[in-house]
N, C-alpha and C. Protein backbone atom coordinates (compact mmCIF):
# COMPACT_ATOMS: atom_id res chain seq x y z
N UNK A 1 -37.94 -31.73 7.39
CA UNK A 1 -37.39 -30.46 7.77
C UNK A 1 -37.50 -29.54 6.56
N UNK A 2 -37.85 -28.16 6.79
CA UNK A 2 -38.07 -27.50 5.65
C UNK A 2 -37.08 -26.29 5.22
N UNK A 3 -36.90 -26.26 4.64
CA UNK A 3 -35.60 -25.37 3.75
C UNK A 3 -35.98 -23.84 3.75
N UNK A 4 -35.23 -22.97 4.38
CA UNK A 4 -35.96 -21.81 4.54
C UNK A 4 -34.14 -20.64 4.08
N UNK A 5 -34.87 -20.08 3.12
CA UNK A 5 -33.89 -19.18 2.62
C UNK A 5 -33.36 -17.86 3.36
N UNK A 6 -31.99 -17.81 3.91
CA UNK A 6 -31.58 -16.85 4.15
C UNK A 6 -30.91 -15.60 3.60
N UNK A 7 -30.93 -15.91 2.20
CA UNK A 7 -29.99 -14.38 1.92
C UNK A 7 -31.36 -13.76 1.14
N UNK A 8 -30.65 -12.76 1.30
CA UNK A 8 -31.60 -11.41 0.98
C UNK A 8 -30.49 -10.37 0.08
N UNK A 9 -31.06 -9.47 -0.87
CA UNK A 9 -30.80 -8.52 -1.48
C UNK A 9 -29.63 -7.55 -0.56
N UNK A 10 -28.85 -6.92 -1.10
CA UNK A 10 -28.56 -6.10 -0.40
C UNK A 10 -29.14 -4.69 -0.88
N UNK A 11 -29.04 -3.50 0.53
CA UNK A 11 -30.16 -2.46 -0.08
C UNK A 11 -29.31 -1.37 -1.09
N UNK A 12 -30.71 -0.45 -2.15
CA UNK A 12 -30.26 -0.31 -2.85
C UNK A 12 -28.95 0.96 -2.82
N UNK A 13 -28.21 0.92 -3.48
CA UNK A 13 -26.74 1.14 -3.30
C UNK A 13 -25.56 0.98 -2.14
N UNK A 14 -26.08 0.12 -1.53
CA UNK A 14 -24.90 -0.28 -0.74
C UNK A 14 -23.40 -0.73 -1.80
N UNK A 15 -24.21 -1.60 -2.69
CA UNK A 15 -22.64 -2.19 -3.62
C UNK A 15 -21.70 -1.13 -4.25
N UNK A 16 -22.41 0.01 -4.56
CA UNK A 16 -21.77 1.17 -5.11
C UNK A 16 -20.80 1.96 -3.84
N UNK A 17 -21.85 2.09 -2.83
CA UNK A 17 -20.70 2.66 -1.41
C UNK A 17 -19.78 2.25 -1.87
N UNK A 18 -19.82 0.59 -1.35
CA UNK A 18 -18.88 -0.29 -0.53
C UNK A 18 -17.71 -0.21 -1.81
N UNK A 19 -18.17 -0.22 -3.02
CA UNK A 19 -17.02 0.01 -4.04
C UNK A 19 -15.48 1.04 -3.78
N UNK A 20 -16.64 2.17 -3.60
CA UNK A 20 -16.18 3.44 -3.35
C UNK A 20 -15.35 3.76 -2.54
N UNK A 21 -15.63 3.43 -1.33
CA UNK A 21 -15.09 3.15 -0.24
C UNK A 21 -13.71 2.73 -0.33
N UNK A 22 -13.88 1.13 -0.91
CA UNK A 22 -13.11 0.19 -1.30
C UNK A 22 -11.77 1.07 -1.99
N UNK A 23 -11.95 2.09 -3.19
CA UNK A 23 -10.90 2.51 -3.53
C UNK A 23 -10.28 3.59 -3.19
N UNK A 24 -11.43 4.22 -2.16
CA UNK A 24 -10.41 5.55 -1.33
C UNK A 24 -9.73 5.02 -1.09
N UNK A 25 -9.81 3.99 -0.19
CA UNK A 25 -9.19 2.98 0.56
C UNK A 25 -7.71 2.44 0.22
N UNK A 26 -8.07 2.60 -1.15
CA UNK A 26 -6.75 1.57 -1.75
C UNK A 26 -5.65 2.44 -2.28
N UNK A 27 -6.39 3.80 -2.75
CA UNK A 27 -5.70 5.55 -3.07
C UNK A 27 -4.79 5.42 -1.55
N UNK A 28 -5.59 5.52 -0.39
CA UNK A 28 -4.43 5.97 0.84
C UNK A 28 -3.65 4.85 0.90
N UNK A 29 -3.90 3.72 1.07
CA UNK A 29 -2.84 2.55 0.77
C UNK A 29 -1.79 3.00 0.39
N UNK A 30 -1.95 3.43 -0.91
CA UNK A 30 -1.00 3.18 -2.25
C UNK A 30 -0.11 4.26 -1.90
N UNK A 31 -0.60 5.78 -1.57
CA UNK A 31 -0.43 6.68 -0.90
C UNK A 31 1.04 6.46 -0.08
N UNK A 32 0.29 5.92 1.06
CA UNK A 32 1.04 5.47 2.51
C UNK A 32 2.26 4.47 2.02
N UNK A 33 2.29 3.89 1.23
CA UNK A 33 3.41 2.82 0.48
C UNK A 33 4.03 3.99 -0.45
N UNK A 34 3.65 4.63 -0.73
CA UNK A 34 4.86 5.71 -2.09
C UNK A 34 5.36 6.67 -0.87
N UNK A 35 4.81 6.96 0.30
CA UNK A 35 5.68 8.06 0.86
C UNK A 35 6.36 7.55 2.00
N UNK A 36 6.19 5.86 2.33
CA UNK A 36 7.24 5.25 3.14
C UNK A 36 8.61 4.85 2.48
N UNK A 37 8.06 4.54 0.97
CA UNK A 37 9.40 4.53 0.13
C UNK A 37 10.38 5.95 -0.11
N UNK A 38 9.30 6.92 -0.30
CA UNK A 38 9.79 8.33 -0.24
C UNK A 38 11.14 8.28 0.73
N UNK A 39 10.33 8.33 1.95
CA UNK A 39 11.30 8.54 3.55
C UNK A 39 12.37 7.67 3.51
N UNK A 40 12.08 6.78 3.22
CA UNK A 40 13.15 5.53 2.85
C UNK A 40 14.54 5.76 2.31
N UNK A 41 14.12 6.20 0.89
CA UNK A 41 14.98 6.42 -0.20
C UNK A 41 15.78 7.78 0.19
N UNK A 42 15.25 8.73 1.13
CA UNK A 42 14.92 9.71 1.13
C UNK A 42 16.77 10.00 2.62
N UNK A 43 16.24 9.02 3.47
CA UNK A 43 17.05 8.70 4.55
C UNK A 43 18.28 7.87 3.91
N UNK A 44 18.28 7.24 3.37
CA UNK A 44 19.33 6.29 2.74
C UNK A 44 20.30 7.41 2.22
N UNK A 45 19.53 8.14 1.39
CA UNK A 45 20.57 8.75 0.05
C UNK A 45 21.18 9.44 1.00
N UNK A 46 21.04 9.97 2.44
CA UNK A 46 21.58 10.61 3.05
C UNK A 46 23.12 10.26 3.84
N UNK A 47 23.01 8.54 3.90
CA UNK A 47 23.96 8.12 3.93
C UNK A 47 25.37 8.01 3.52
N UNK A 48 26.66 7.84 4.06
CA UNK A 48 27.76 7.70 3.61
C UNK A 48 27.91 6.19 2.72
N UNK A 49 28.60 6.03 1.49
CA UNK A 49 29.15 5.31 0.75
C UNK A 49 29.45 4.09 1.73
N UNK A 50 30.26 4.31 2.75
CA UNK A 50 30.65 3.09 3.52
C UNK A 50 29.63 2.64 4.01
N UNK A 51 28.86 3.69 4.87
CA UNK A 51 27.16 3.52 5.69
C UNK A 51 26.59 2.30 5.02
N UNK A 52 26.44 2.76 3.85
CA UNK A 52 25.72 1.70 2.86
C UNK A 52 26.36 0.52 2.24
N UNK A 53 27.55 0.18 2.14
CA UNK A 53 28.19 -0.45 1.89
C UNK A 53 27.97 -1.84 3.61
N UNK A 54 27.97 -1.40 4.64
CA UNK A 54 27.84 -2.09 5.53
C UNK A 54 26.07 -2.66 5.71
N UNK A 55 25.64 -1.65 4.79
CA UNK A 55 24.17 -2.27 5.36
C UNK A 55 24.02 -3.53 3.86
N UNK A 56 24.58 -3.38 2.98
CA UNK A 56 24.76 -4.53 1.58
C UNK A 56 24.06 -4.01 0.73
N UNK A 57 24.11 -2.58 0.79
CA UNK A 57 23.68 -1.50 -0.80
C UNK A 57 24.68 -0.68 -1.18
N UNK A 58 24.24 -0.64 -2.34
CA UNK A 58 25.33 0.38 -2.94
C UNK A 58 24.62 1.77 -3.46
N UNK A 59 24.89 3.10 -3.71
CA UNK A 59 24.01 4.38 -4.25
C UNK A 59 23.06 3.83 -5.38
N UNK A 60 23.15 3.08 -6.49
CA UNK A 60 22.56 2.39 -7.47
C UNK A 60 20.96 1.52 -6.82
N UNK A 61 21.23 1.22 -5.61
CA UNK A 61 20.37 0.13 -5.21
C UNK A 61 19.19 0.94 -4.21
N UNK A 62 19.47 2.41 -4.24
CA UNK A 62 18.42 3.13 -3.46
C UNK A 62 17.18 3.43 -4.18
N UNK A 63 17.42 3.66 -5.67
CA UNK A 63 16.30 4.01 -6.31
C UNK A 63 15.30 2.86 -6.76
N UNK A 64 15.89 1.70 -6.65
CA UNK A 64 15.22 0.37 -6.65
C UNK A 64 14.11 -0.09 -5.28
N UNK A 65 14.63 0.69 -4.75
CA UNK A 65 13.95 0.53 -2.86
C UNK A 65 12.60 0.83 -3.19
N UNK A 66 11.26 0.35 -3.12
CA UNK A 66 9.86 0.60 -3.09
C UNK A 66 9.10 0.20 -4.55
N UNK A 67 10.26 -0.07 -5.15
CA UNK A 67 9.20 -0.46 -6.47
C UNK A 67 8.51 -1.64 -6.77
């Protein structure tokens, strides 16, 4: 049986796209994670002392939320 090679090159600049791509990609990520913490932190602080006290935070423990 004879041994027949399947990979091939990829063409030229695909690896550079796919890089590229790769870190828009990871910009809106990062993005989408800092402004769910935003809303987060954002909704909390809006809360009453007790509010938060029942959910098992205290005002101190909001700015810790997303990091």
């Amino acid at each position: 049986m004879a041994a027949v090679e399947t990979t091939r090159p990829a063409p030229f600049g695909a690896i550079t796209t796919y890089r590229a791509i790769n870190s828009l990609s990871n910009v809106v990520l990062a993005f989408r994670a800092w402004n769910d913490a935003r809303v987060t932190r954002k909704s909390l602080s809006k809360l009453s002392d007790r509010e938060l006290d029942d959910i098992g935070l205290c005002r101190g423990d909001i700015e810790l939320l997303g990091r």
